[in-house]
Protein backbone atom coordinates (compact mmCIF):
# COMPACT_ATOMS: atom_id res chain seq x y z
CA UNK A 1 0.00 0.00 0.00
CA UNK A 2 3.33 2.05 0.90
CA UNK A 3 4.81 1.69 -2.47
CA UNK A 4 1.51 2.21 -4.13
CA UNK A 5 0.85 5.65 -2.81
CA UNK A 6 4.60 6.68 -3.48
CA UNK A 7 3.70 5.19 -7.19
CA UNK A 8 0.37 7.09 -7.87
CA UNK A 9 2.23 10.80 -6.35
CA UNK A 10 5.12 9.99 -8.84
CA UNK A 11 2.86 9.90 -11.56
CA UNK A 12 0.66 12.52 -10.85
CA UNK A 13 3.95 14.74 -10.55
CA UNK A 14 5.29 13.89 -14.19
CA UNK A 15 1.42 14.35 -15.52
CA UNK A 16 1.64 17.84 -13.64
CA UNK A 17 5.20 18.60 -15.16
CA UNK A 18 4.26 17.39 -18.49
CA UNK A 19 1.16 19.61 -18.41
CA UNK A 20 2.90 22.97 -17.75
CA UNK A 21 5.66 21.81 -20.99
CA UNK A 22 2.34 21.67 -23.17
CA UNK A 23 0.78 25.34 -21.60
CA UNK A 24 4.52 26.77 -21.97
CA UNK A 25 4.27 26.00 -26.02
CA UNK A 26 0.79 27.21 -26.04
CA UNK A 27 1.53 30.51 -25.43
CA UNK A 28 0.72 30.70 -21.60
CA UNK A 29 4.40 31.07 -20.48
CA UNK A 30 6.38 33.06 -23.40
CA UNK A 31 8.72 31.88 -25.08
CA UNK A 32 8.34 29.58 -27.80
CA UNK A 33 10.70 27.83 -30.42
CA UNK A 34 10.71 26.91 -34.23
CA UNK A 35 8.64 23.90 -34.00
CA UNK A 36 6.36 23.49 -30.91
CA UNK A 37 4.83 20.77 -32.00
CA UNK A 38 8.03 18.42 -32.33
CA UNK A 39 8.89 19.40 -28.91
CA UNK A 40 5.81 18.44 -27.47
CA UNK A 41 5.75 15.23 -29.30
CA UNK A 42 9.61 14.48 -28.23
CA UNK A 43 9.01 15.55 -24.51
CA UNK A 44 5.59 12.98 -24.99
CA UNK A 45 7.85 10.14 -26.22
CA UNK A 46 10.50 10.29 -24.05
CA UNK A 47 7.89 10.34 -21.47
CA UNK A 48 6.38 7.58 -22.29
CA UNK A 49 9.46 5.72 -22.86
CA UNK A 50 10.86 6.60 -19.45
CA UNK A 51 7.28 4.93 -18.16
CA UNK A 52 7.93 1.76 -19.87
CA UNK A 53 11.49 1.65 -18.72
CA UNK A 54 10.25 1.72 -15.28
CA UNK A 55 7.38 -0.36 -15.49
CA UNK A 56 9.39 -2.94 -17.24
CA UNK A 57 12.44 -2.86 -14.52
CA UNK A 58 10.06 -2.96 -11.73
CA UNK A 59 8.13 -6.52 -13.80
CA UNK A 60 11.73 -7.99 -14.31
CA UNK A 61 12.37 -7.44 -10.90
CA UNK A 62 8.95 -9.19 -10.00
CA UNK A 63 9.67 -12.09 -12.17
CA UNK A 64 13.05 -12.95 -10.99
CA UNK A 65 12.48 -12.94 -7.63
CA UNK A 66 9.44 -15.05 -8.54
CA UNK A 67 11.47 -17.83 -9.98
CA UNK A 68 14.06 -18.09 -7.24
């Protein structure tokens, strides 16, 4: 239950932080670059990416312990 609050936090920080990347291209916060769009799909991806990585370490982890 420990580990599952800590989990659902975590994630609700990097939706949070990944939320105020997409209103600083929008306009909200100034700035602003070339190509908006391929930043926000980059910053998606490697989000997402970073996710799996996690989720996937966290499974193998599971699994081996599993089997010994």
């Amino acid at each position: 239950m420990f580990k599952a609050t800590f989990l659902f936090l975590g994630a609700a920080l990097c939706v949070s932080g990944l939320c105020l990347v997409l209103l600083s291209d929008s306009g909200v916060g100034g700035g602003g670059g070339t190509n908006p769009v391929l930043g926000d799909a980059l910053v998606i991806a490697g989000t997402c990416f970073f996710a799996f990585s996690n989720v996937g370490e966290v499974g193998f982890h599971e699994w081996h312990n599993l089997r010994n």
